[in-house]
N, C-alpha and C. Protein backbone atom coordinates (compact mmCIF):
# COMPACT_ATOMS: atom_id res chain seq x y z
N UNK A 1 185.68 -12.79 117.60
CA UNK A 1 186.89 -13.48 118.02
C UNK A 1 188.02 -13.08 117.10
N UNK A 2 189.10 -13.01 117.87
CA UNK A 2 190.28 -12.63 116.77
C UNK A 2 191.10 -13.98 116.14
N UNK A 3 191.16 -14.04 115.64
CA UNK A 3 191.95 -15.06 114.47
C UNK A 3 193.45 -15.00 114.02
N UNK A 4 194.69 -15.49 113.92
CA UNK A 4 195.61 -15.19 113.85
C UNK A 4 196.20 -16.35 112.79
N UNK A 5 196.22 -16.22 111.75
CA UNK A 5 196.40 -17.62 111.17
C UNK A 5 198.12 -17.00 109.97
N UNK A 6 198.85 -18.13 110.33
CA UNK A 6 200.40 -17.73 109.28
C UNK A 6 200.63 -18.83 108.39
N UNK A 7 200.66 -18.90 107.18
CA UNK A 7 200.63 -19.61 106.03
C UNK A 7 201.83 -20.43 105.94
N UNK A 8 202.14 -21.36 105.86
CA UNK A 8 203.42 -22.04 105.41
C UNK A 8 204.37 -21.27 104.40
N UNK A 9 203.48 -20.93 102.89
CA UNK A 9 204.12 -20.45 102.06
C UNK A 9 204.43 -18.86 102.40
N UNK A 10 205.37 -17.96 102.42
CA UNK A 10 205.22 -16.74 102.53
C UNK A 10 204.32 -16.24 101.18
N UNK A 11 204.61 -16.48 100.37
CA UNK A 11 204.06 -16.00 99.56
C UNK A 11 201.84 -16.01 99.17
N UNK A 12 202.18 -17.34 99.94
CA UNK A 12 200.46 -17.46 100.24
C UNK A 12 199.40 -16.21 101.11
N UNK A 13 198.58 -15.57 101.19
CA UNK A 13 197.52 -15.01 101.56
C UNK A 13 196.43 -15.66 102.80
N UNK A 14 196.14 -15.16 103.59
CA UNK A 14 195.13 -15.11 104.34
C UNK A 14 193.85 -14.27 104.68
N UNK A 15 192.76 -15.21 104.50
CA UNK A 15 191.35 -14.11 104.59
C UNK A 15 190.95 -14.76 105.59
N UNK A 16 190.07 -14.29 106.90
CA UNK A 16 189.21 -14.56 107.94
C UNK A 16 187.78 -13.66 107.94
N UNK A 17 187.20 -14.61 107.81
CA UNK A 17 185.48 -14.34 107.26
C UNK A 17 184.79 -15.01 108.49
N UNK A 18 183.73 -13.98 108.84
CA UNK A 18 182.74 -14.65 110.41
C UNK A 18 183.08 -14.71 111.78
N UNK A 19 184.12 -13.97 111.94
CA UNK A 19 184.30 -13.85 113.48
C UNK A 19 184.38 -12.42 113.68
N UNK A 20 183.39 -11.95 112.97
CA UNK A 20 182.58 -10.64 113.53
C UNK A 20 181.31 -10.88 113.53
N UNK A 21 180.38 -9.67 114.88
CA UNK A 21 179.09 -10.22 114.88
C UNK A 21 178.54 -11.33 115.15
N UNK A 22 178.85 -12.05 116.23
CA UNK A 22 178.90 -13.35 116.48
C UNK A 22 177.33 -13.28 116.82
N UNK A 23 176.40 -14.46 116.68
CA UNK A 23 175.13 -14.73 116.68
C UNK A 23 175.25 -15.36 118.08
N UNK A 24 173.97 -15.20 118.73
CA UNK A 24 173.93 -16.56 120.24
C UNK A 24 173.58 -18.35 119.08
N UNK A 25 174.16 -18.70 119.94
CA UNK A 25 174.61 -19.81 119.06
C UNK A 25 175.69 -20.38 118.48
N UNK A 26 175.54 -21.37 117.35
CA UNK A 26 176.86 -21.72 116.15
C UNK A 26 177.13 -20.88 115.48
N UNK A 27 178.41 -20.56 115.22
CA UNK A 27 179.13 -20.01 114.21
C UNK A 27 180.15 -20.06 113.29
N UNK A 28 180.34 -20.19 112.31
CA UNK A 28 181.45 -20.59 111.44
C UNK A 28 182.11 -19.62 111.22
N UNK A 29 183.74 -19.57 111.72
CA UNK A 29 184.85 -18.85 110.98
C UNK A 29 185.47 -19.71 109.98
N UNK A 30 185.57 -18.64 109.15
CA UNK A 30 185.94 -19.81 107.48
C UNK A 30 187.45 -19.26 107.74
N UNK A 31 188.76 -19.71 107.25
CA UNK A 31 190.26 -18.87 107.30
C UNK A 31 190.30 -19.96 106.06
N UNK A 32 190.31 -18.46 104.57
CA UNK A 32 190.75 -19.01 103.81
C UNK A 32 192.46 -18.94 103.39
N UNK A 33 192.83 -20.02 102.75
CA UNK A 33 194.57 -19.65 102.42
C UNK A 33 194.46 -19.89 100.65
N UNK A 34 195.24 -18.74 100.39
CA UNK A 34 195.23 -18.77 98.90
C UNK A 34 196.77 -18.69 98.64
N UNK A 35 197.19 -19.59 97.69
CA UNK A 35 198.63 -19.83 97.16
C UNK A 35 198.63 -19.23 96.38
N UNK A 36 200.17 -18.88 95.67
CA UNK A 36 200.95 -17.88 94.65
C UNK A 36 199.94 -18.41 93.30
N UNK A 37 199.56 -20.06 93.30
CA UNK A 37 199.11 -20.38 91.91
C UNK A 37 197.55 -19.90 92.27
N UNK A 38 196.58 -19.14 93.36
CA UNK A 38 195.32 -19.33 92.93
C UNK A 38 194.73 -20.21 93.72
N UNK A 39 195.21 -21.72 94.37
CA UNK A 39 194.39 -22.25 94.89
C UNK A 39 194.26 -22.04 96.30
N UNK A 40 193.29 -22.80 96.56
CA UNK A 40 192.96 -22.69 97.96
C UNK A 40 192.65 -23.63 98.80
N UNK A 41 192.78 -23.15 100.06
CA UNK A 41 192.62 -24.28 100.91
C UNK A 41 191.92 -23.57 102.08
N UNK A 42 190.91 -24.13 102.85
CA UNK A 42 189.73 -23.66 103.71
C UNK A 42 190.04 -24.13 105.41
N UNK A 43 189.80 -23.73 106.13
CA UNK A 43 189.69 -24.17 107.73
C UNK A 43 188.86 -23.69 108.25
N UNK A 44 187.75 -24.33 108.87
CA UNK A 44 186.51 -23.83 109.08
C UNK A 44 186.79 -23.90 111.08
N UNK A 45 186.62 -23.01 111.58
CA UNK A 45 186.28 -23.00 113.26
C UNK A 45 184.58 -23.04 113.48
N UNK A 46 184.58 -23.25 114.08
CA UNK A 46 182.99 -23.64 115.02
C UNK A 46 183.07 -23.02 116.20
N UNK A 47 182.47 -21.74 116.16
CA UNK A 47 182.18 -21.28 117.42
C UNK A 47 180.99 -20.76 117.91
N UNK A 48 180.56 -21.16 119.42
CA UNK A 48 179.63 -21.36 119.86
C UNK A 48 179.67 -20.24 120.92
N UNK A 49 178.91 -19.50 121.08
CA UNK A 49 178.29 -18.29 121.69
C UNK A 49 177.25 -18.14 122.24
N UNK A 50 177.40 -18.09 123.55
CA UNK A 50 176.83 -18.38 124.99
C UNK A 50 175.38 -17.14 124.52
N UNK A 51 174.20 -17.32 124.85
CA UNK A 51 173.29 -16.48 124.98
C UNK A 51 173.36 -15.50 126.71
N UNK A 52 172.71 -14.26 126.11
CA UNK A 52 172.84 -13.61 126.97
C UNK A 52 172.06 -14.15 128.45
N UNK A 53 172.63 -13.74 129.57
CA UNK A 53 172.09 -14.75 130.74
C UNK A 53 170.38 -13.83 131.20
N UNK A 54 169.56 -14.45 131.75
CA UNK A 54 167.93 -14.27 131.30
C UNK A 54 167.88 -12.91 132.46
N UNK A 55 167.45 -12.35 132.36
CA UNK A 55 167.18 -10.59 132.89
C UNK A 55 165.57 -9.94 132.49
N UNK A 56 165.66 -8.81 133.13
CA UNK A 56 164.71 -7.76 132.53
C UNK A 56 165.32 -6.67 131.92
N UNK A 57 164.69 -6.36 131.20
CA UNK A 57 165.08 -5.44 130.11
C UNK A 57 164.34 -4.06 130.40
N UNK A 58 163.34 -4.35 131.09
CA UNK A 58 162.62 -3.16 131.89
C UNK A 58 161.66 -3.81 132.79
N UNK A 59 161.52 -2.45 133.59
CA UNK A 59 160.71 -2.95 134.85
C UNK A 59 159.95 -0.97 134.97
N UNK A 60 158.65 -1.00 134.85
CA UNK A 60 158.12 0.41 135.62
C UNK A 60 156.75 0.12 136.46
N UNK A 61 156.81 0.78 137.92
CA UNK A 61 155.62 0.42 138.45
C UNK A 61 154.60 1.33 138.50
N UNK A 62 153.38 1.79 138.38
CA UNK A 62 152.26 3.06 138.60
C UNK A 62 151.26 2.79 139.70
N UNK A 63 151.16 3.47 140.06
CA UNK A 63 149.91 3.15 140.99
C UNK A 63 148.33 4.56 140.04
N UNK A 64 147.47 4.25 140.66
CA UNK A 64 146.10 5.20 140.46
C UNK A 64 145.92 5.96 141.16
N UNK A 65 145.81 7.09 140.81
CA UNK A 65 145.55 8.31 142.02
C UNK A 65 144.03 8.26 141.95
N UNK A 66 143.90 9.32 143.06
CA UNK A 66 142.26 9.70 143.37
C UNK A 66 141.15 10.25 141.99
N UNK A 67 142.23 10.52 141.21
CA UNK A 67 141.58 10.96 139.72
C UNK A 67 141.69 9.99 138.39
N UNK A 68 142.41 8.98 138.89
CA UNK A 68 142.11 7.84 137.97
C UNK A 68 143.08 7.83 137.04
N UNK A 69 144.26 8.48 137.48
CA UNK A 69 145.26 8.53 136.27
C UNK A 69 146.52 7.69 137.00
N UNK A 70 147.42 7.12 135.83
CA UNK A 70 148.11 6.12 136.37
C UNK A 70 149.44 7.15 136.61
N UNK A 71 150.35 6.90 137.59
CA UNK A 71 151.48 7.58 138.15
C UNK A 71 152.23 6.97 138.29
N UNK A 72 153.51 7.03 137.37
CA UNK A 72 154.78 6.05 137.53
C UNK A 72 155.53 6.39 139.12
N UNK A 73 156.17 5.74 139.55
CA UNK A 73 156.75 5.18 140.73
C UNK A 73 158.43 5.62 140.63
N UNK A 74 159.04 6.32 141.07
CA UNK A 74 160.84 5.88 140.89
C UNK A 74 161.04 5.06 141.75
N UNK A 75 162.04 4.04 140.82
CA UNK A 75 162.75 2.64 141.59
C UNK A 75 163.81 3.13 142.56
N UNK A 76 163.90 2.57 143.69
CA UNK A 76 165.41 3.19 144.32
C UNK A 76 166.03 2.08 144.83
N UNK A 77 167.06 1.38 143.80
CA UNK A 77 167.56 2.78 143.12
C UNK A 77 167.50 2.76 141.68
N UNK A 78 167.92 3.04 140.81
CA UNK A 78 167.11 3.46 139.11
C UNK A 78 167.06 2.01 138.54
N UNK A 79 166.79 1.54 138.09
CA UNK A 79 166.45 -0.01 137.45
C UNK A 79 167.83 -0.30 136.61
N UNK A 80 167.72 -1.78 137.07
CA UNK A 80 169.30 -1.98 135.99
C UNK A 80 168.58 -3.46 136.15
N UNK A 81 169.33 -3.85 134.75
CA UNK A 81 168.87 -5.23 134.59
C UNK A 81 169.56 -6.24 135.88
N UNK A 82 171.15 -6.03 136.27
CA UNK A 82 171.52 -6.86 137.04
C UNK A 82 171.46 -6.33 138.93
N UNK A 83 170.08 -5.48 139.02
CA UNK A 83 169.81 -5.04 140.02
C UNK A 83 168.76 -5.69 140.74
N UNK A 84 168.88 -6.54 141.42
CA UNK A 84 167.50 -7.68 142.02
C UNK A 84 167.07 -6.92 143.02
N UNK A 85 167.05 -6.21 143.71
CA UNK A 85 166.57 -5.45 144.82
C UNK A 85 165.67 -4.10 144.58
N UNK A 86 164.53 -3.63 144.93
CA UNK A 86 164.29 -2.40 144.84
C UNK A 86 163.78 -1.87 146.00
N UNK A 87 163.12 -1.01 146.52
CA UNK A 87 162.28 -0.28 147.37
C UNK A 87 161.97 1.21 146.54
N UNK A 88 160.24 1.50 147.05
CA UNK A 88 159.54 2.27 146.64
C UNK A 88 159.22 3.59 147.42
N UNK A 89 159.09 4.23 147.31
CA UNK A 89 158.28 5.55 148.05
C UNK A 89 157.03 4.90 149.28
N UNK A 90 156.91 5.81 150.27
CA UNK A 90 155.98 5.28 151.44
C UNK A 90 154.53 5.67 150.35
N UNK A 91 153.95 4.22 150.00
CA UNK A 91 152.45 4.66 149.39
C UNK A 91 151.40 5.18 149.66
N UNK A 92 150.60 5.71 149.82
CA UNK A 92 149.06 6.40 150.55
C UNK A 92 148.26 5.30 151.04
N UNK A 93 147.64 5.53 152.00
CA UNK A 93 146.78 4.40 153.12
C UNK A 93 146.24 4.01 151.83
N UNK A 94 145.47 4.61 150.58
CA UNK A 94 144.22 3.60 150.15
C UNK A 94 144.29 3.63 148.68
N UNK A 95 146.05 3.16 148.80
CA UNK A 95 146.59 2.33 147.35
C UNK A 95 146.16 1.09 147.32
N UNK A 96 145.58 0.35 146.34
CA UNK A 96 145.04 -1.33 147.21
C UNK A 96 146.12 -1.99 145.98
N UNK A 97 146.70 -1.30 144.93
CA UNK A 97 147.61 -2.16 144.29
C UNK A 97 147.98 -1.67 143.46
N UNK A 98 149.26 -1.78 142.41
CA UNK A 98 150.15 -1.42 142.08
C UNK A 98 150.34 -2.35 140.64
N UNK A 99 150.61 -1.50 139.31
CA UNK A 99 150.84 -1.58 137.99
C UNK A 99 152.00 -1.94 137.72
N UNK A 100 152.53 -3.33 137.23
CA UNK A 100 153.94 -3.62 137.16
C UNK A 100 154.08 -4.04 135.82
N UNK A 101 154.77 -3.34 134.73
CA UNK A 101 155.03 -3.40 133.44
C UNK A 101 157.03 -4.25 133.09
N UNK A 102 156.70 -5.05 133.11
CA UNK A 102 157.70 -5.70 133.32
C UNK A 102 158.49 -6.61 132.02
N UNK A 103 159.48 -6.70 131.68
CA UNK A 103 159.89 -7.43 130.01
C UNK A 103 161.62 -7.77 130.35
N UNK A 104 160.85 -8.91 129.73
CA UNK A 104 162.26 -9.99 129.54
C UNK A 104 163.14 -9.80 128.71
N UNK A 105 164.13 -9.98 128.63
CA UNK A 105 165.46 -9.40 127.51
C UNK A 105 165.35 -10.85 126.70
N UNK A 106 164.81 -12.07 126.81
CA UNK A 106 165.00 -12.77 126.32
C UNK A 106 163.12 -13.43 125.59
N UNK A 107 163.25 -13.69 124.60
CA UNK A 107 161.64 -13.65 123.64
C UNK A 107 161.24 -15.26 123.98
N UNK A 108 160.19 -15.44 124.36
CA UNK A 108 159.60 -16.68 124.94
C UNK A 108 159.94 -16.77 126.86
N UNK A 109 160.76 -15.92 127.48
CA UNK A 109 160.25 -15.81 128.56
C UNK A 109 159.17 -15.86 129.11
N UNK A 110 158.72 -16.11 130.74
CA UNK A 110 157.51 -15.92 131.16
C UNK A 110 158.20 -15.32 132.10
N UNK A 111 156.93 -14.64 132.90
CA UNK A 111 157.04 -13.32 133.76
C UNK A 111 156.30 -13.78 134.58
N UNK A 112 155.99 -14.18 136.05
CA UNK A 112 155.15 -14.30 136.80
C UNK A 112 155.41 -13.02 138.27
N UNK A 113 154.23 -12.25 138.01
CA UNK A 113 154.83 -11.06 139.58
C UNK A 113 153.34 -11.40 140.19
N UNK A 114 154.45 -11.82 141.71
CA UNK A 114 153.34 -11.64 142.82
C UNK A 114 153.36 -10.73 144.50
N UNK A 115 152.12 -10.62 144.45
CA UNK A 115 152.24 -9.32 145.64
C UNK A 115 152.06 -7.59 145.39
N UNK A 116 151.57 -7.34 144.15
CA UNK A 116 151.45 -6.32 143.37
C UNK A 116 149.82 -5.91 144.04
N UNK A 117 149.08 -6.90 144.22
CA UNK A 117 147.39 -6.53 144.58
C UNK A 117 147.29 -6.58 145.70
N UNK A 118 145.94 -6.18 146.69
CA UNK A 118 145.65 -6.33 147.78
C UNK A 118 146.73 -5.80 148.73
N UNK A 119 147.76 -4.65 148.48
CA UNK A 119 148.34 -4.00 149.38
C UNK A 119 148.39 -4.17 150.78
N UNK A 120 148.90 -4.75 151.74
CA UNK A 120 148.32 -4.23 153.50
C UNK A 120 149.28 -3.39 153.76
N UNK A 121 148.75 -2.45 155.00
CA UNK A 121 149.47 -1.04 155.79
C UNK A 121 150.77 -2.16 156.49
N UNK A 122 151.73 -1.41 155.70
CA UNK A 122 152.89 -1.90 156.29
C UNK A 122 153.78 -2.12 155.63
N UNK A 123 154.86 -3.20 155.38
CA UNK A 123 155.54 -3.94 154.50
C UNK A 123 154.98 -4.78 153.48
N UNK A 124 155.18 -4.57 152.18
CA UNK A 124 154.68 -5.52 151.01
C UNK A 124 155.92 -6.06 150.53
N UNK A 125 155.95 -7.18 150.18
CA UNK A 125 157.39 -7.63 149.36
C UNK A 125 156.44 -8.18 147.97
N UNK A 126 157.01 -7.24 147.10
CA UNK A 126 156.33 -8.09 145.23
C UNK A 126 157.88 -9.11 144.63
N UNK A 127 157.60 -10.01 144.31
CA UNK A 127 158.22 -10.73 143.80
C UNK A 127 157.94 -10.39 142.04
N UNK A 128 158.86 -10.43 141.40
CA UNK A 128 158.94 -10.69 139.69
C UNK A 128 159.63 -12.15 139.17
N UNK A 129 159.07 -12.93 138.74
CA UNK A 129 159.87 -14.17 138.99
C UNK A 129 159.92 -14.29 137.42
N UNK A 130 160.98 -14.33 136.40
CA UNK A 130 161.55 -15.08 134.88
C UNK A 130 161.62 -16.35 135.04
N UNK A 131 161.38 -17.14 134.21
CA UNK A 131 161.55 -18.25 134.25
C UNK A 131 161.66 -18.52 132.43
N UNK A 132 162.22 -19.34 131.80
CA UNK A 132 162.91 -19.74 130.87
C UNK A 132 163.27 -21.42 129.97
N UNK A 133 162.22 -21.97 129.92
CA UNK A 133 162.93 -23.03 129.44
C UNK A 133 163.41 -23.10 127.93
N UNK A 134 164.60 -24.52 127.50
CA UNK A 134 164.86 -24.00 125.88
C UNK A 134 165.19 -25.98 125.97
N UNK A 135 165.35 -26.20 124.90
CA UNK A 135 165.21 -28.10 124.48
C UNK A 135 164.36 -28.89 124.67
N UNK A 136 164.34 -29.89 124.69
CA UNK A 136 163.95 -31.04 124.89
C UNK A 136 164.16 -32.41 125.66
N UNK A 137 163.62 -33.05 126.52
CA UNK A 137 164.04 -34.37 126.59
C UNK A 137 165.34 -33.54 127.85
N UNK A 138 166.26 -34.77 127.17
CA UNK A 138 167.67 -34.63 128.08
C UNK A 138 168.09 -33.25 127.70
N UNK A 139 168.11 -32.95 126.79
CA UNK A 139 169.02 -31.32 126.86
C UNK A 139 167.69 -30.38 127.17
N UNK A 140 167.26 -30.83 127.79
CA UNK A 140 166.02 -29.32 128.67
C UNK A 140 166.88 -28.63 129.62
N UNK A 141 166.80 -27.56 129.43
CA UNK A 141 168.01 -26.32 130.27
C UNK A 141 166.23 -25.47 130.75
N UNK A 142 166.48 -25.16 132.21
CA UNK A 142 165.67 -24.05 132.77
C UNK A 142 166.67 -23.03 133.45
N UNK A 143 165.97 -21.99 132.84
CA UNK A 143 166.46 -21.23 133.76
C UNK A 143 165.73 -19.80 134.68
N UNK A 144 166.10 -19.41 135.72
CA UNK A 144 164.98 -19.09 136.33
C UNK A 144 166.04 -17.19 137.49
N UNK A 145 165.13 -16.33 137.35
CA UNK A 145 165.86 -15.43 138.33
C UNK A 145 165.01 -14.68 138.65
N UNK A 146 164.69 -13.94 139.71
CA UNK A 146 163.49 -12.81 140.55
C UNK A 146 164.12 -11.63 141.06
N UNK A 147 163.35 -10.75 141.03
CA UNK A 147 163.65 -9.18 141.30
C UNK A 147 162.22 -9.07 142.62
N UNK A 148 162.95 -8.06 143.54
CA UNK A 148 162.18 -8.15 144.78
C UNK A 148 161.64 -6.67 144.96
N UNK A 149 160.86 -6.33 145.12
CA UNK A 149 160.61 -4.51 145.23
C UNK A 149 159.73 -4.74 146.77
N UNK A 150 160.49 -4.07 147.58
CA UNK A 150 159.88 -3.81 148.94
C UNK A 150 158.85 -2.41 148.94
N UNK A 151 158.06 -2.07 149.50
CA UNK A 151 157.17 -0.90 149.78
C UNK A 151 156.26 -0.84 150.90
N UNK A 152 156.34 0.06 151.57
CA UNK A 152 155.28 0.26 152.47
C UNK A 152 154.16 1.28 152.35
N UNK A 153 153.57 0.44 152.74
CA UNK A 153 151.84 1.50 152.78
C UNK A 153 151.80 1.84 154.31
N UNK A 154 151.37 3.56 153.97
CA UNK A 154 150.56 3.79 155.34
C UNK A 154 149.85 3.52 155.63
N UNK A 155 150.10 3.96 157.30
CA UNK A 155 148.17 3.38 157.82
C UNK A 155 147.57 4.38 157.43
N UNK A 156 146.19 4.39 157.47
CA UNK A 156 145.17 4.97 157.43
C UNK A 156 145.07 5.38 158.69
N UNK A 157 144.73 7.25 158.54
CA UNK A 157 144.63 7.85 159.65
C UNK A 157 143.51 7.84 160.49
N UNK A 158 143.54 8.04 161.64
CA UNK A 158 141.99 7.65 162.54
C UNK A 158 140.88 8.80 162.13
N UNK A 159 140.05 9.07 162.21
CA UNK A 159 138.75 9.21 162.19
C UNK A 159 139.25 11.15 162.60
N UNK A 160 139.36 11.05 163.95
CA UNK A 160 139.85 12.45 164.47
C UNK A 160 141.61 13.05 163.36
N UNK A 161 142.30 12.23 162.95
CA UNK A 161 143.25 12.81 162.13
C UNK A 161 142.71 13.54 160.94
N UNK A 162 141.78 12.57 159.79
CA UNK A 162 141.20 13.07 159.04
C UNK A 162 140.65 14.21 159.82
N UNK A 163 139.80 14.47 160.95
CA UNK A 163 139.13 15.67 160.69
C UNK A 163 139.99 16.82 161.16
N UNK A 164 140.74 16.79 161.35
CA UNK A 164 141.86 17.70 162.06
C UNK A 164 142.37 17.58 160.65
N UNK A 165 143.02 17.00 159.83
CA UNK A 165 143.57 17.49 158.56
C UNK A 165 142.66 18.74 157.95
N UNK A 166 141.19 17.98 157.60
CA UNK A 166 140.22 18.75 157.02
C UNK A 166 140.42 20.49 157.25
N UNK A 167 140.60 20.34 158.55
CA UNK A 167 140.71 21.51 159.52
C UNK A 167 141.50 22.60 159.05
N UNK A 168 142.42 22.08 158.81
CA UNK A 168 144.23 22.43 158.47
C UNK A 168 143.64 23.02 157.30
N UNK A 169 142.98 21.88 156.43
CA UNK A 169 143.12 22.86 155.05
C UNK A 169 142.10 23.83 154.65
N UNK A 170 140.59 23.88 155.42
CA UNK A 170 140.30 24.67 155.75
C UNK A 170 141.02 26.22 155.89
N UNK A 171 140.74 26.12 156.80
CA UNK A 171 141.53 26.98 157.58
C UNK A 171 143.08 27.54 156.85
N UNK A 172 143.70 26.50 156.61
CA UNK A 172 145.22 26.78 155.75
C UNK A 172 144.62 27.85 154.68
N UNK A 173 143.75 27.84 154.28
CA UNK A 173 143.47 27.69 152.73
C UNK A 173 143.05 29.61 153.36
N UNK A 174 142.16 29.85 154.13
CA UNK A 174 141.64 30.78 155.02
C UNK A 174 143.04 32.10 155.49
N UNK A 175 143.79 30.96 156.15
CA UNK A 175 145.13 32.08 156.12
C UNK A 175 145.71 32.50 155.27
N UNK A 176 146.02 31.84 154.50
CA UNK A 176 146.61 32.04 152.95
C UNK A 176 146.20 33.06 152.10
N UNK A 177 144.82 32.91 152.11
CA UNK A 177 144.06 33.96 151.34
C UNK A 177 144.11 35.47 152.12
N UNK A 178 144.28 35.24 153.17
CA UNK A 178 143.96 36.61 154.28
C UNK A 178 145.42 37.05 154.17
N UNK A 179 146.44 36.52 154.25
CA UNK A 179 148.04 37.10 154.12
C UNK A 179 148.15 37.80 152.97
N UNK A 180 147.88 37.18 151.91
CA UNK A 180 147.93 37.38 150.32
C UNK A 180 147.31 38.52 150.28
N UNK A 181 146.03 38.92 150.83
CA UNK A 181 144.90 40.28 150.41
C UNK A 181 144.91 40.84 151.97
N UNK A 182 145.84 41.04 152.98
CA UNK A 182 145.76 42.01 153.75
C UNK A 182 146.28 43.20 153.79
N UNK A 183 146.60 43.49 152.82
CA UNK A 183 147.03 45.21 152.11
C UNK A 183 145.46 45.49 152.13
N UNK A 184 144.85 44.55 150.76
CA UNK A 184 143.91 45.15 150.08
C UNK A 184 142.63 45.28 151.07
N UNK A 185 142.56 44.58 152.34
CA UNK A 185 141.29 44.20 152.98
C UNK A 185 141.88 45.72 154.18
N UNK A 186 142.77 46.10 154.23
CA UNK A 186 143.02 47.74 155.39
C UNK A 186 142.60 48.43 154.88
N UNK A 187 143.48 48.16 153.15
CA UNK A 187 143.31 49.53 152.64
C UNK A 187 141.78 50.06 152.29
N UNK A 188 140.36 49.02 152.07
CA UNK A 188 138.95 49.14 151.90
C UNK A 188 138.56 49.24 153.61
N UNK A 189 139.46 48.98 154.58
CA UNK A 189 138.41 49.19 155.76
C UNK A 189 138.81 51.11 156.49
N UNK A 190 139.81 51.31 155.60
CA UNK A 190 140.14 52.68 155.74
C UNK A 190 139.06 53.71 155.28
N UNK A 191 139.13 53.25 154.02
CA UNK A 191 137.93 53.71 152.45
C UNK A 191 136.62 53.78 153.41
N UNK A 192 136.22 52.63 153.84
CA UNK A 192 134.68 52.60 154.62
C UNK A 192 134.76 53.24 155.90
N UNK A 193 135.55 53.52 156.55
CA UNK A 193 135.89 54.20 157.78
C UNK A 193 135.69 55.50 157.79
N UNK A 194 136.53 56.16 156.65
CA UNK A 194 136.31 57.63 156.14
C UNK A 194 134.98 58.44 154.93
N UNK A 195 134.00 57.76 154.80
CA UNK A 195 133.15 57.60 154.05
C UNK A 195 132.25 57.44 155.28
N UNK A 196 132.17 56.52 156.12
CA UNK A 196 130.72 56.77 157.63
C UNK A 196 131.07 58.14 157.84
N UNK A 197 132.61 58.48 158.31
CA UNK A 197 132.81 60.07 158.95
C UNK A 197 132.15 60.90 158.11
């Protein structure tokens, strides 16, 4: 806070001590006044400084792949503390649930997230819910705010998709190799051609 304090005496001095760095909470600005003889005289302010309002400080989600390793997620859109909304990437049919690493900007928070497990094909809505209490009695203050991350899971493909994928990569895998080495597979059926003659 800035301070502006003008002395009666010109000749008197002014110091302002504590209205830098303000703490959440009470605070004392001292404004001392010092006269031509040395003495002094004190004015103390009291100022009170609102705590920061209750948030996340981070949020990252992972899911498990087929190899057992955890895979972070991008938020869309990038995480911000005063961003309550998210949506995820379309997940794989046989994600069944989702890793949510989540932290409060404020110490004694609680964190409750639900909708993270048991995935169904379709729309999931996960809730992150803060919640906050601070006093006692009559001055009990709660306070409370949630972040929403939408995602959908695919369906699971039928029976004939899987095997028609299978197929694909089969086979993909078959062309691939034959494009890549059809120089080399002429140029040996030339070699064996002229070698029967």
């Amino acid at each position: 806070v800035n301070v502006t304090a003008t002395p009666t005496d010109s000749k008197a001095t002014v110091d302002v001590a504590g209205n830098t760095d303000l703490k959440e909470g009470e605070n004392t600005v001292t404004v001392t006044v010092t006269a031509e003889d040395g003495s002094t005289s004190k004015y103390l302010i009291r100022v009170i400084r609102a705590r920061v309002p209750l948030a996340l400080k981070s949020l990252i989600v992972k899911y498990t792949n087929e190899n057992g390793e955890l895979i972070e997620i991008p938020l869309n859109p990038t995480f911000s503390f005063d961003t309550l909304e998210y949506t995820l990437e379309d997940l794989e049919y046989w994600v069944e649930k989702l890793s949510i690493q989540a932290t409060a900007n404020i110490e004694g928070a609680t964190i409750d997230i639900q909708g993270a497990d048991n995935l169904s094909t379709g729309e999931n809505i996960i809730i992150i819910a803060l919640n906050i209490k601070e006093g006692e009695g009559e001055e009990l203050k709660e306070e409370t705010i949630s972040y929403t991350i939408k995602v959908n899971k695919k369906e699971e493909p039928t029976l004939l998709a899987k095997i028609s994928n299978w197929f694909k990569g089969i086979f993909g895998g078959v062309s691939s190799w034959y494009n890549e080495n059809q120089e080399q597979i002429i140029f040996r059926d030339e070699i064996n051609y002229k070698i029967d003659m």
